[in-house]
C-alpha atoms as a PDB file:
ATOM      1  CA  UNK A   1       0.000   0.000   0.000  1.00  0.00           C
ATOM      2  CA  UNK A   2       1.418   3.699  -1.028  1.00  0.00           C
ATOM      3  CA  UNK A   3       1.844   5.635   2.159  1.00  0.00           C
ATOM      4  CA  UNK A   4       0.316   8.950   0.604  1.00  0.00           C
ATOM      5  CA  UNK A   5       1.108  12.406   1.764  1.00  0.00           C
ATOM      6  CA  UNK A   6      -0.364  15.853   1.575  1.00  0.00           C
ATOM      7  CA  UNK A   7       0.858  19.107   2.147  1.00  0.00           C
ATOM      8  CA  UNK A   8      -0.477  22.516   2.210  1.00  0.00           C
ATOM      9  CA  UNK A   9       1.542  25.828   2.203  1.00  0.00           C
ATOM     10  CA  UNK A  10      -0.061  29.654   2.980  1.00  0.00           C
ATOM     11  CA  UNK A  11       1.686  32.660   2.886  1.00  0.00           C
ATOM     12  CA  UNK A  12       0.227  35.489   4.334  1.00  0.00           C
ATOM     13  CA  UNK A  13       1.818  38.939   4.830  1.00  0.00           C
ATOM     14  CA  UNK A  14       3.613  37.951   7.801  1.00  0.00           C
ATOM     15  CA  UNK A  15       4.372  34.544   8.665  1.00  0.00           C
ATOM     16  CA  UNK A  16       4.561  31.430   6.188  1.00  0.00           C
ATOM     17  CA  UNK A  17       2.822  28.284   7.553  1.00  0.00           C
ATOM     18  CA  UNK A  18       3.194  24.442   6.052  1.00  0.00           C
ATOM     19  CA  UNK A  19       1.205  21.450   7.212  1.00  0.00           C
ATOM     20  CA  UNK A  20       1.937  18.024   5.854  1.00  0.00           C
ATOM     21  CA  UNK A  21      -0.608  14.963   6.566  1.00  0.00           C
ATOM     22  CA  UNK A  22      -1.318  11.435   5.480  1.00  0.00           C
ATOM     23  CA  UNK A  23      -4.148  10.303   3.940  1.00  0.00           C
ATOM     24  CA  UNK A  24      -5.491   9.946   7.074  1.00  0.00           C
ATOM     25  CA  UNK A  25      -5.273  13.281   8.228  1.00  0.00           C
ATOM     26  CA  UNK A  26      -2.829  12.405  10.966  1.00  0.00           C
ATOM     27  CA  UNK A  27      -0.191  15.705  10.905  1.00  0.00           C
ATOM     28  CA  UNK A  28       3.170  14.472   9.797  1.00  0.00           C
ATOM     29  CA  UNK A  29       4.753  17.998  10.186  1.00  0.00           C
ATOM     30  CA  UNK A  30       3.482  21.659  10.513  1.00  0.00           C
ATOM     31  CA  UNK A  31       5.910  24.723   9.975  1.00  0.00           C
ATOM     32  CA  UNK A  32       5.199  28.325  10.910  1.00  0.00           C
ATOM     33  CA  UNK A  33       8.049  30.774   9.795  1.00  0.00           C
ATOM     34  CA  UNK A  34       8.294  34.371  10.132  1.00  0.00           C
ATOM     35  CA  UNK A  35       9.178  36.002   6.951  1.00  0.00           C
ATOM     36  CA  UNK A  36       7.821  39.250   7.307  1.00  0.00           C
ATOM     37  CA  UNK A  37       6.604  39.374   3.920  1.00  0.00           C
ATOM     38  CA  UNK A  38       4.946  42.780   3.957  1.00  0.00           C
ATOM     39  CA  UNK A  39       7.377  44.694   6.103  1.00  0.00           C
ATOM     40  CA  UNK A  40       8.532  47.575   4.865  1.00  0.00           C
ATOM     41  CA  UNK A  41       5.437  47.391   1.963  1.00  0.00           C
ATOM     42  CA  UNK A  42       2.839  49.750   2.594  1.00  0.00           C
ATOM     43  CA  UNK A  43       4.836  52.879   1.604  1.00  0.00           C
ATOM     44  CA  UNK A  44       5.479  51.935  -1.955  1.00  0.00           C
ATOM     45  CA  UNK A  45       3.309  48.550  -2.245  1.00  0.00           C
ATOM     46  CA  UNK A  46       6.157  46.497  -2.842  1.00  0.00           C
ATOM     47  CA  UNK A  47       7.742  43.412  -1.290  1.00  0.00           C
ATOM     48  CA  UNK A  48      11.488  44.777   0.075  1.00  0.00           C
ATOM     49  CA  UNK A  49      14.543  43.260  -1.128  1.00  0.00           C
ATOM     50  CA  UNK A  50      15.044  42.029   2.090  1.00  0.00           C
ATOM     51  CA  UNK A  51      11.105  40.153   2.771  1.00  0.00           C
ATOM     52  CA  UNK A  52      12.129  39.152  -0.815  1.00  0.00           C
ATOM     53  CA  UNK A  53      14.563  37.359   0.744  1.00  0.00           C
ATOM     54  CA  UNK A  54      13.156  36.071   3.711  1.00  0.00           C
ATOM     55  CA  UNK A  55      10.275  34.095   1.850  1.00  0.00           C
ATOM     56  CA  UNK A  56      12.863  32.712  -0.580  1.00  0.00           C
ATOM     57  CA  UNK A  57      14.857  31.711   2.473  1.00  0.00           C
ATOM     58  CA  UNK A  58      11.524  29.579   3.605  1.00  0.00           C
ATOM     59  CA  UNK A  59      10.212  28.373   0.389  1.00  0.00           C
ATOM     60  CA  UNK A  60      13.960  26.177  -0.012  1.00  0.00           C
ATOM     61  CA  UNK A  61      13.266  24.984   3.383  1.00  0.00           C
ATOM     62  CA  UNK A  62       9.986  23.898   2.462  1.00  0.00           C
ATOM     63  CA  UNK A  63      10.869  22.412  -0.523  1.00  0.00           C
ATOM     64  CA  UNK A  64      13.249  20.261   1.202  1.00  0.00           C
ATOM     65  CA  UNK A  65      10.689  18.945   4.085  1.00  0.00           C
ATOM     66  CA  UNK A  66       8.155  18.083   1.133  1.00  0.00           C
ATOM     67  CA  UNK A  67      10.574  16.484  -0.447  1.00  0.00           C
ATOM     68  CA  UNK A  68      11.568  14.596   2.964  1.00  0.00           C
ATOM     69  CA  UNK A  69       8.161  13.279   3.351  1.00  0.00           C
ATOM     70  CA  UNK A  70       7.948  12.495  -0.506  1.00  0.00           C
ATOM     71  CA  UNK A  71       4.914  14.620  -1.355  1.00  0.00           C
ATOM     72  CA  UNK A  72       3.760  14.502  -4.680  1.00  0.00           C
ATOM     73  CA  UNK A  73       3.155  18.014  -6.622  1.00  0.00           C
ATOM     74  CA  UNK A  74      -0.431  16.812  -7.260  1.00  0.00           C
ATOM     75  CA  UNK A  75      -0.960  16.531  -3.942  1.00  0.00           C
ATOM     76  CA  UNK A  76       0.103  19.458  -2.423  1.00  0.00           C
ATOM     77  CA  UNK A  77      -0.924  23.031  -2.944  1.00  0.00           C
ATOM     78  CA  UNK A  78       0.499  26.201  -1.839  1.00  0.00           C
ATOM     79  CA  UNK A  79      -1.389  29.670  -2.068  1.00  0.00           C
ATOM     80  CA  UNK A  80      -0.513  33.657  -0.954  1.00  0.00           C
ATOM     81  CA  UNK A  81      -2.663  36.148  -0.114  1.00  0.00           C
ATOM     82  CA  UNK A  82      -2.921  39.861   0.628  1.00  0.00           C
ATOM     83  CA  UNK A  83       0.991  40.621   0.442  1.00  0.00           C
ATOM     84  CA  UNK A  84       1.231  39.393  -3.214  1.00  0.00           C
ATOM     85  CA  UNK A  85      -2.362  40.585  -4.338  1.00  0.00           C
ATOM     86  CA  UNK A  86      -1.328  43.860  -3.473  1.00  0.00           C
ATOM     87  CA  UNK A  87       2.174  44.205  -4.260  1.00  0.00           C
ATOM     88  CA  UNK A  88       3.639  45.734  -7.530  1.00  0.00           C
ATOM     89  CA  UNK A  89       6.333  42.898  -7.813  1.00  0.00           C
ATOM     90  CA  UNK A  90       3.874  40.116  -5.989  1.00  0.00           C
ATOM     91  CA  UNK A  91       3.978  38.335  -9.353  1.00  0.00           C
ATOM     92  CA  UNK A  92       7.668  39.164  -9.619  1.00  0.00           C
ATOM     93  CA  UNK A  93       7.900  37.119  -6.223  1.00  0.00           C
ATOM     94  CA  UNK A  94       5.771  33.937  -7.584  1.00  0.00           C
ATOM     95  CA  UNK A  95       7.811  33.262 -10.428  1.00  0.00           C
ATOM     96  CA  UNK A  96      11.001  33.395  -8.260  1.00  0.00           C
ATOM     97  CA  UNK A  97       9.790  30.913  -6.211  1.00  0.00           C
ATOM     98  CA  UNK A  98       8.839  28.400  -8.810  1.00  0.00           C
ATOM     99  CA  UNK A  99      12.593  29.086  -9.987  1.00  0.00           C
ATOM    100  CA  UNK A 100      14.316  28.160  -7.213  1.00  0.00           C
ATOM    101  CA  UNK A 101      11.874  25.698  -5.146  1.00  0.00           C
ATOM    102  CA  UNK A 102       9.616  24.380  -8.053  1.00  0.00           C
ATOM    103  CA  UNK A 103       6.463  25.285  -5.911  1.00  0.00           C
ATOM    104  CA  UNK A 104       4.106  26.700  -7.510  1.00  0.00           C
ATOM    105  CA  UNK A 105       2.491  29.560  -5.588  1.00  0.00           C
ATOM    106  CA  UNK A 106      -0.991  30.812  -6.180  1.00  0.00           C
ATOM    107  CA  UNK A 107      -2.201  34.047  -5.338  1.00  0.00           C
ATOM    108  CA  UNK A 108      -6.044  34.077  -4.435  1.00  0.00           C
ATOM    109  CA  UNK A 109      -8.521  36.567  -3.507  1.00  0.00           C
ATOM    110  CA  UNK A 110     -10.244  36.592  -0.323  1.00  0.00           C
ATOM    111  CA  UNK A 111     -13.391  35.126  -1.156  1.00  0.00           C
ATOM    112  CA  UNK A 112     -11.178  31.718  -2.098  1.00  0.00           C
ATOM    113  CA  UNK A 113      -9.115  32.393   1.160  1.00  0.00           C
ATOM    114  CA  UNK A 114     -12.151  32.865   3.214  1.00  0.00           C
ATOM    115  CA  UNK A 115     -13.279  29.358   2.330  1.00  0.00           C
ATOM    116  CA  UNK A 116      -9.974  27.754   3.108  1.00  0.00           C
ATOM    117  CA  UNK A 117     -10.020  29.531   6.115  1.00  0.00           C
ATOM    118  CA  UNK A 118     -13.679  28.167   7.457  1.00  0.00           C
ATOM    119  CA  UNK A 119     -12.658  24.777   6.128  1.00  0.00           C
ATOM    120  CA  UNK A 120     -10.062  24.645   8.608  1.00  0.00           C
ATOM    121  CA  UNK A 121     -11.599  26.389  11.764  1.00  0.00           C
ATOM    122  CA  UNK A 122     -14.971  24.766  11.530  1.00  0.00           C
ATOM    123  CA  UNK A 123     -13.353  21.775  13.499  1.00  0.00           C
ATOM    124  CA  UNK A 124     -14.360  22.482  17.086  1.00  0.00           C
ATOM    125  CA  UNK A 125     -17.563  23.802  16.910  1.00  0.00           C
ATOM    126  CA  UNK A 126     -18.976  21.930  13.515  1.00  0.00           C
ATOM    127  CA  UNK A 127     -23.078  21.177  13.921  1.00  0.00           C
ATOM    128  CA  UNK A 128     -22.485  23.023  17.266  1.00  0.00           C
ATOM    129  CA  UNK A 129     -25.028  25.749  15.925  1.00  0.00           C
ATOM    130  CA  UNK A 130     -27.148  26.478  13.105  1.00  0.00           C
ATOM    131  CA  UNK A 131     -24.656  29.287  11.630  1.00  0.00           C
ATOM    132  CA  UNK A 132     -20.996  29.728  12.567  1.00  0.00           C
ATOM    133  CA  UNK A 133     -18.874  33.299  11.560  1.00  0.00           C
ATOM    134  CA  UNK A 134     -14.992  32.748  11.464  1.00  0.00           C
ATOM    135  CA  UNK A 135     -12.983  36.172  10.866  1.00  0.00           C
ATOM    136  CA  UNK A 136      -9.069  35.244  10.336  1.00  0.00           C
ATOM    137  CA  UNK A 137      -6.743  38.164  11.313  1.00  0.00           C
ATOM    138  CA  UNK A 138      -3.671  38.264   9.093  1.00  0.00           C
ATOM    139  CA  UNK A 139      -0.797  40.279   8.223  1.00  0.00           C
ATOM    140  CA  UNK A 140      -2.517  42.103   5.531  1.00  0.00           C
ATOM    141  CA  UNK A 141      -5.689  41.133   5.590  1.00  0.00           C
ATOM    142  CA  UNK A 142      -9.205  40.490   7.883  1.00  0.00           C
ATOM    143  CA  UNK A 143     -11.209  37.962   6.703  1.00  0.00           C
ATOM    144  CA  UNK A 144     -14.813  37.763   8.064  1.00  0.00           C
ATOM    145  CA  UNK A 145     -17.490  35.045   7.126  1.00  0.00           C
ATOM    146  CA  UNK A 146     -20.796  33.973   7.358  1.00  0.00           C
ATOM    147  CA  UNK A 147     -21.587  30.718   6.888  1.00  0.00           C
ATOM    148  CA  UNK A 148     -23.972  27.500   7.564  1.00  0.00           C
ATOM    149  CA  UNK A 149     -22.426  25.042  10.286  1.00  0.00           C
ATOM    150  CA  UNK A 150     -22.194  22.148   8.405  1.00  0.00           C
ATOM    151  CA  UNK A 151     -19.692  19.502   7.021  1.00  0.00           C
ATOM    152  CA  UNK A 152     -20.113  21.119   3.544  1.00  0.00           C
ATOM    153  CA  UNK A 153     -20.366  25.144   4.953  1.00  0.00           C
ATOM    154  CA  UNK A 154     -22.159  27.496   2.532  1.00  0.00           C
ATOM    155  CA  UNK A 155     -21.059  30.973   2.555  1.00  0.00           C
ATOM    156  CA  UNK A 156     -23.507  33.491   3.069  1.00  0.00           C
ATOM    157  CA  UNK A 157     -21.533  36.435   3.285  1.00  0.00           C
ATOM    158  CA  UNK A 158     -17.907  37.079   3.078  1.00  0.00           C
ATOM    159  CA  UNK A 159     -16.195  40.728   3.624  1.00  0.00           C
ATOM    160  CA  UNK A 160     -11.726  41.247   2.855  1.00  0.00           C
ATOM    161  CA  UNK A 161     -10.978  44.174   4.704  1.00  0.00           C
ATOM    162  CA  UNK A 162      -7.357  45.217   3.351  1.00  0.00           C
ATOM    163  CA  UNK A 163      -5.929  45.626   7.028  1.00  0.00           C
ATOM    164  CA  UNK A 164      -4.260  43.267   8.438  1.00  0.00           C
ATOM    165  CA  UNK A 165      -1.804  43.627  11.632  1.00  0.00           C
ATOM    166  CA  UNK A 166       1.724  44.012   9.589  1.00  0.00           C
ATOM    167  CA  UNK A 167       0.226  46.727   7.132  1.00  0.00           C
ATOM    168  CA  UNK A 168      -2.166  48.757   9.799  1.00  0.00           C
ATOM    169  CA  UNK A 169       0.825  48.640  12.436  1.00  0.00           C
ATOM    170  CA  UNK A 170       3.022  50.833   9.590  1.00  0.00           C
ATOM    171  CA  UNK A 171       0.369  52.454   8.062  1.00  0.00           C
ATOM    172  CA  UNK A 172      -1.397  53.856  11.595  1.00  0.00           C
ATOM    173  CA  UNK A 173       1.591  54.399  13.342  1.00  0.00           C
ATOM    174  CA  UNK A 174       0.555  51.763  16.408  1.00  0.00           C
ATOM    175  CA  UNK A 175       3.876  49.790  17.096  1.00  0.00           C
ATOM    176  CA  UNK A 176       2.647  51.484  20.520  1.00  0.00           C
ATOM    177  CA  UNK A 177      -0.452  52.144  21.273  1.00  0.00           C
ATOM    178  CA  UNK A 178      -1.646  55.536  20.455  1.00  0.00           C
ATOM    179  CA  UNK A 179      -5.675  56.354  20.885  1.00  0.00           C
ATOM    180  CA  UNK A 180      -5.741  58.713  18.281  1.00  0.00           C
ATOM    181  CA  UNK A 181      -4.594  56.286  15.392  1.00  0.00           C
ATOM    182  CA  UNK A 182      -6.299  53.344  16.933  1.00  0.00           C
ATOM    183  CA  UNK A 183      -9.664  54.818  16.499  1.00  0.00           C
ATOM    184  CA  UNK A 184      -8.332  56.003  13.083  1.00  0.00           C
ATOM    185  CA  UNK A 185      -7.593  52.121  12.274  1.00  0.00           C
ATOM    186  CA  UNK A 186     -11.084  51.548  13.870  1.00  0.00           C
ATOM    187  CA  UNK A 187     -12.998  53.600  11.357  1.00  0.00           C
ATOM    188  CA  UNK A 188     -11.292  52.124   8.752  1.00  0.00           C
ATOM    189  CA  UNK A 189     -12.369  48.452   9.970  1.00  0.00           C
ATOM    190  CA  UNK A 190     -15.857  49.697  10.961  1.00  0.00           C
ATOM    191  CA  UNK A 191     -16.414  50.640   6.777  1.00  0.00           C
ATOM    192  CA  UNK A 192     -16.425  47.068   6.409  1.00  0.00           C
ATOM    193  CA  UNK A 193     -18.055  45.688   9.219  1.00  0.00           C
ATOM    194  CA  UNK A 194     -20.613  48.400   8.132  1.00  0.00           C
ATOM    195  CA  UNK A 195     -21.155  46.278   4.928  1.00  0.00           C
ATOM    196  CA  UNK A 196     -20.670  42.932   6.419  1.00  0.00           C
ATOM    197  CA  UNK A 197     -23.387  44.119   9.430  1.00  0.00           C
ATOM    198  CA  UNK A 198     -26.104  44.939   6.342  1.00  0.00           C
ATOM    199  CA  UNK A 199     -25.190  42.711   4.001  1.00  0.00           C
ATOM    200  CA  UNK A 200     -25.250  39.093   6.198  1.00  0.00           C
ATOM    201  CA  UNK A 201     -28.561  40.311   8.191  1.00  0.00           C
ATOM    202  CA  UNK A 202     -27.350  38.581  11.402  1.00  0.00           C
ATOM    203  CA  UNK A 203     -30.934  39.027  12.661  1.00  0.00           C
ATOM    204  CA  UNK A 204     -32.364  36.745  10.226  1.00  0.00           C
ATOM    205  CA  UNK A 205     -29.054  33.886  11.313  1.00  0.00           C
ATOM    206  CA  UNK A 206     -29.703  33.336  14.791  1.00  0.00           C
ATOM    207  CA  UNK A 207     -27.729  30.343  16.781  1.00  0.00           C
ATOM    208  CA  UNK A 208     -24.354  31.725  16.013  1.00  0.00           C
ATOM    209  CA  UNK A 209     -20.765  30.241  16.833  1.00  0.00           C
ATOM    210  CA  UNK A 210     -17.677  32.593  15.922  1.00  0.00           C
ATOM    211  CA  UNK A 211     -14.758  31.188  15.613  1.00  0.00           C
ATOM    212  CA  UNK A 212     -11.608  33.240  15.503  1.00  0.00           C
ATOM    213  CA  UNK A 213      -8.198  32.275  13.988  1.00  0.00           C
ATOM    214  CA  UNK A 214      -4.620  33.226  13.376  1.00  0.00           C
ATOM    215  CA  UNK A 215      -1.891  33.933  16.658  1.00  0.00           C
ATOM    216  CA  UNK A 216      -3.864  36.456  17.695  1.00  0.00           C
ATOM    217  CA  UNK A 217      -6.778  35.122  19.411  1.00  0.00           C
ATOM    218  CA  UNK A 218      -4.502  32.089  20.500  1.00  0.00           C
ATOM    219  CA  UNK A 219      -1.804  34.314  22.260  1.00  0.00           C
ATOM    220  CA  UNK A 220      -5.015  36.039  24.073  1.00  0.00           C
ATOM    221  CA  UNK A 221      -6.467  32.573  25.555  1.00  0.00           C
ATOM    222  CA  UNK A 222      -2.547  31.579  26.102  1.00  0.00           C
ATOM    223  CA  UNK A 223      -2.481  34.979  28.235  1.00  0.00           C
ATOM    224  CA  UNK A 224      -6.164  34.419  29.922  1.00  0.00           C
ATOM    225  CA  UNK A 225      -5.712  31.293  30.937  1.00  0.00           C
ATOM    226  CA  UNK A 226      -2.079  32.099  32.811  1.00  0.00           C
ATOM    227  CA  UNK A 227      -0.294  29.207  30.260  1.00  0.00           C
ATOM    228  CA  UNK A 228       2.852  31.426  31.091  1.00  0.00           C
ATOM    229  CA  UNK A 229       3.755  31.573  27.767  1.00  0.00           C
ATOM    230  CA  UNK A 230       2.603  31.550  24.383  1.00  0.00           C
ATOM    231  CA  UNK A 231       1.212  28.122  23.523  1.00  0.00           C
ATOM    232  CA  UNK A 232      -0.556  27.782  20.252  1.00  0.00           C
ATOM    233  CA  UNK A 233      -1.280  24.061  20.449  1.00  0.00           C
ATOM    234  CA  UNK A 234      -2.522  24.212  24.089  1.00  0.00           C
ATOM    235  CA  UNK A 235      -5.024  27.024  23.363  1.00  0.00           C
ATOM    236  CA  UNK A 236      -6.356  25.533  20.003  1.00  0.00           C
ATOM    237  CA  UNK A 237     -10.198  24.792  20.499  1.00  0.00           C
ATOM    238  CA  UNK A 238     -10.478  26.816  24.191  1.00  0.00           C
ATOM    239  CA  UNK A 239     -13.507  29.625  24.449  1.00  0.00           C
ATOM    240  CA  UNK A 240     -12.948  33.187  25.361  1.00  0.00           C
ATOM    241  CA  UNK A 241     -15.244  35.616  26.747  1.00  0.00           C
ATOM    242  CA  UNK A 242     -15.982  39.022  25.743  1.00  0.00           C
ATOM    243  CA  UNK A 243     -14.901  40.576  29.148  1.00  0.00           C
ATOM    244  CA  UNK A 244     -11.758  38.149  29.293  1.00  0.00           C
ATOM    245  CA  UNK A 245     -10.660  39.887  26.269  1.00  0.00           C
ATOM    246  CA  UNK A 246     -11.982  43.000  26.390  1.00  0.00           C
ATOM    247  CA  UNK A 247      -9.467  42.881  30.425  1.00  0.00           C
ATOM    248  CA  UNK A 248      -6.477  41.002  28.383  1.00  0.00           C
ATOM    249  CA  UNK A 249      -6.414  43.447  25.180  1.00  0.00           C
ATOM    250  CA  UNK A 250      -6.433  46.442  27.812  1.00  0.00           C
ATOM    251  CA  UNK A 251      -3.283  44.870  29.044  1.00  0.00           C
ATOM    252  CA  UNK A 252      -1.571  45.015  26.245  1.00  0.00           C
ATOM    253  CA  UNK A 253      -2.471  48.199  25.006  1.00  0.00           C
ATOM    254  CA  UNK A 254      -0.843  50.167  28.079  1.00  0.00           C
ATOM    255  CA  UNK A 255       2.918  47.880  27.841  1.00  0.00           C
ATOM    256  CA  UNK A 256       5.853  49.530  25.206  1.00  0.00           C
ATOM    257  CA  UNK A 257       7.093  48.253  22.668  1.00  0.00           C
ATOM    258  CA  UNK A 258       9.936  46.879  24.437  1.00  0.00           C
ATOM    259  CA  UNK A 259       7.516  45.624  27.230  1.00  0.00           C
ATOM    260  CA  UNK A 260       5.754  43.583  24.255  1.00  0.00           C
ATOM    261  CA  UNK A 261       9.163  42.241  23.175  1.00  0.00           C
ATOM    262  CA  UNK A 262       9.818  40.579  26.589  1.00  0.00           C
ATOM    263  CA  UNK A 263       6.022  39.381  27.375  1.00  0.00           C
ATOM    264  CA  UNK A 264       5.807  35.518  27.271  1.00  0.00           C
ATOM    265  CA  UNK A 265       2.986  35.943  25.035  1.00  0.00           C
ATOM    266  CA  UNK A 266       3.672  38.423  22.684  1.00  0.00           C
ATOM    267  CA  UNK A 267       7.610  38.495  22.087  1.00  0.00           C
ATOM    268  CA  UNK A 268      10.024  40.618  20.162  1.00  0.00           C
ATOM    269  CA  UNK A 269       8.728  39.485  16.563  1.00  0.00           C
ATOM    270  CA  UNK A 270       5.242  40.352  17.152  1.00  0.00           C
ATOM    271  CA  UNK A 271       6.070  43.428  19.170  1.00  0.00           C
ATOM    272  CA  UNK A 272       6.005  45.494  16.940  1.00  0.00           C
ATOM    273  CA  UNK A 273       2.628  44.686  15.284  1.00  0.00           C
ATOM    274  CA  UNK A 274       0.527  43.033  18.148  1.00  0.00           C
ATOM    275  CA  UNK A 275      -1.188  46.275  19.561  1.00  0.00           C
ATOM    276  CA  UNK A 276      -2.360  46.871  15.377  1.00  0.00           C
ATOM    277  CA  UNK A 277      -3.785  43.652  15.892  1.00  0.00           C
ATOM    278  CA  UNK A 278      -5.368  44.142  19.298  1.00  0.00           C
ATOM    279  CA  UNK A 279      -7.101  47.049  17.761  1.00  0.00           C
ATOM    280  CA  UNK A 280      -8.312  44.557  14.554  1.00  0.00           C
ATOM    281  CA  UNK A 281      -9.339  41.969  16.671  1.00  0.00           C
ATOM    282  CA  UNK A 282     -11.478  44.063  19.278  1.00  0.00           C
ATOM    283  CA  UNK A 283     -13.513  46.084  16.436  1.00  0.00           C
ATOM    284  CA  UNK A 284     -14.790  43.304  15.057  1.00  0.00           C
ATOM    285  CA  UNK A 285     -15.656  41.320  18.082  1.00  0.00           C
ATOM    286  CA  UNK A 286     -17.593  44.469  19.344  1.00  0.00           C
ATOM    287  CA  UNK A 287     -19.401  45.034  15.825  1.00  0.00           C
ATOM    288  CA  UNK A 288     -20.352  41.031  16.310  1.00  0.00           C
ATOM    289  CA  UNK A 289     -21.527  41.623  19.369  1.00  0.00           C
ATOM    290  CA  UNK A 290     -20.269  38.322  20.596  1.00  0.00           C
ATOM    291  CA  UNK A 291     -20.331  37.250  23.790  1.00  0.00           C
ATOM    292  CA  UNK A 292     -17.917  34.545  24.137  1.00  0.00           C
ATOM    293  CA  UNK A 293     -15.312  33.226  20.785  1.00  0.00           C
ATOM    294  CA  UNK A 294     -13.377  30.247  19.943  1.00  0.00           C
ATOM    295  CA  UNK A 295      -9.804  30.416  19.211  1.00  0.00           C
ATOM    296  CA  UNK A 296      -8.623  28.376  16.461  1.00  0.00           C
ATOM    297  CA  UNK A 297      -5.259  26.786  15.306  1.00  0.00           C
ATOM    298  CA  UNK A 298      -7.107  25.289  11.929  1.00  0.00           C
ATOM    299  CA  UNK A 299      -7.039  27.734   9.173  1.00  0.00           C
ATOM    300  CA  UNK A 300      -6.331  27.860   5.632  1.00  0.00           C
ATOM    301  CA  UNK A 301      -3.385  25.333   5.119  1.00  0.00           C
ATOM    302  CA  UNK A 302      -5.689  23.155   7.378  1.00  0.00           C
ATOM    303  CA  UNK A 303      -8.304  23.443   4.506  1.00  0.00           C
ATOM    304  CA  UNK A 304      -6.299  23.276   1.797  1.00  0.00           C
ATOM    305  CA  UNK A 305      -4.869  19.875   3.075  1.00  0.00           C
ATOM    306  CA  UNK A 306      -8.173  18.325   3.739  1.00  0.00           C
ATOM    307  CA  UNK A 307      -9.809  19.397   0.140  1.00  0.00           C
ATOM    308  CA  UNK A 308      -6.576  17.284  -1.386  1.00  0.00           C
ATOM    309  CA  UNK A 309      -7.525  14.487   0.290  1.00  0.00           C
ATOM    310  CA  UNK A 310     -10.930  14.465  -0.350  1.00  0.00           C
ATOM    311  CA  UNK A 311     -10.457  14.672  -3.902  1.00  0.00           C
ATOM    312  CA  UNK A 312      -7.780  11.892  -4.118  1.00  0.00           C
ATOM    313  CA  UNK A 313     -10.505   9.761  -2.577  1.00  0.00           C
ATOM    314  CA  UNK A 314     -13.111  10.811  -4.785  1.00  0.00           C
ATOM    315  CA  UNK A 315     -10.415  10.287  -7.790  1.00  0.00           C
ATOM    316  CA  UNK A 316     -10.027   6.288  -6.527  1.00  0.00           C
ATOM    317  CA  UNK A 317     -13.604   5.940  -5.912  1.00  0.00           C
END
């Protein structure tokens, strides 16, 4: 019997994550490195010589763990988002991949990575409620989606807002937490919560889940729940209510920068954009009026991976 293997890659605009599974499911490795890719962007929308480098840098290391674990190109896919949709020399970026790894990166819109996204985080709270609404905080990008809470989700509505925490952290000037720019960034979110809000008619969709995902909402159960440090894996699946976050996210807005770099939960890396985040996250959750949210580890590379092997299986009947 052929042991097959799966792998999915994302790359977002500020970390690069790979997850690698066997037919099965069972995870066989998962990656999550920090290239950075839009640092350094937002002034002249393009990807810096040196985040140029960086994702190079991880694309040869992934090329050698899928080749470790012997996954086939057919069954692995790899996909970028807001950093390389919105970048001058995104394309420019692509190509050198392929050059020098031979993966072949796609760049999607955010309706596409909104479905990957549920796909993934529907895990822990699938037929748990008649609708679920996942929002996925990236680096360049917000995500927010309502959907049916089912094993085959339909979308009802989906919303991209084009802030993310890597691009809002340069762009509103909130590597420390400033209340005139945070309400600034807030605005900005609330144009598209304003559309989402209408548009999805959350009063017609009662029995609601939300699900949250990216390192955000996981560092913010890690830190609620006293882990003493930053532990993705341990917080995957745990709840989080609106006044435990709404007395966590207060923390963090009054520490410096340099007070961010040294807290277990936050760290130097993620200094410097965490409080943009912070601001992200909170808006939204407000706007939901949510009461209580699950943090997920599942997201898009988690979909991505699980589509691959349902169609292999499909494919051999």
């Amino acid at each position: 019997m052929i042991n097959r293997t799966y792998a999915g890659i994302d790359l977002g605009s500020n970390s690069c994550k790979l997850l690698i599974c066997d037919e099965t499911g069972r995870r066989l490795c998962t990656e999550n490195t920090q290239t950075r890719l839009a640092e350094g962007m937002y002034k002249e929308n393009k990807i810096t010589p040196e985040a140029f480098e960086r994702g190079l840098e991880c694309f040869f290391k992934y090329r050698q763990l899928l080749d470790k674990y012997n996954v086939e190109p057919k069954n692995m896919r790899a996909i970028t988002t807001a950093a390389c949709r919105m970048a001058q020399n995104g394309k420019e970026f692509v190509k050198k991949v392929y050059d020098e790894s031979h993966i072949n990166l796609e760049i999607i819109d955010g309706l596409e990575e909104a479905e990957l996204n549920l796909k993934g985080a529907m895990e822990h709270v699938l037929g748990k409620s008649k609708y679920v609404i996942v929002y996925d905080l990236g680096g360049g990008s917000t995500e927010v989606t309502l959907a049916t809470n089912e094993e085959k989700p339909k979308i009802i509505y989906s919303v991209s807002i084009p802030w993310g925490a890597r691009n809002s952290s340069e762009a509103f000037d909130l590597v420390e937490y400033d209340q005139a720019n945070a309400q600034k960034l807030a605005k900005e979110v609330d144009k598209y919560m304003d559309d989402f809000l209408a548009k999805a008619e959350l009063d017609k969709h009662q029995d609601i889940c939300f699900v949250a995902t990216s390192s955000t909402p996981l560092r913010l159960v890690s830190m609620i729940n006293g882990f003493g440090n930053y532990n993705r894996d341990r917080a995957d699946g745990l709840k989080m209510t609106k006044d435990a976050m709404e007395e966590a996210i207060d923390k963090i807005l009054s520490l410096s920068r340099k007070e961010l770099a040294v807290n277990p939960y936050v760290g130097d890396k993620r200094s410097y954009i965490f409080i943009a985040a912070c601001v992200i996250f909170r808006q939204i959750y407000r706007r939901l009026g949510l009461l209580e949210v699950t943090a997920s580890l599942k997201s898009a590379k988690d979909g991505i991976v699980a589509e691959l092997i349902e169609r292999d299986k499909a494919k051999r009947g």
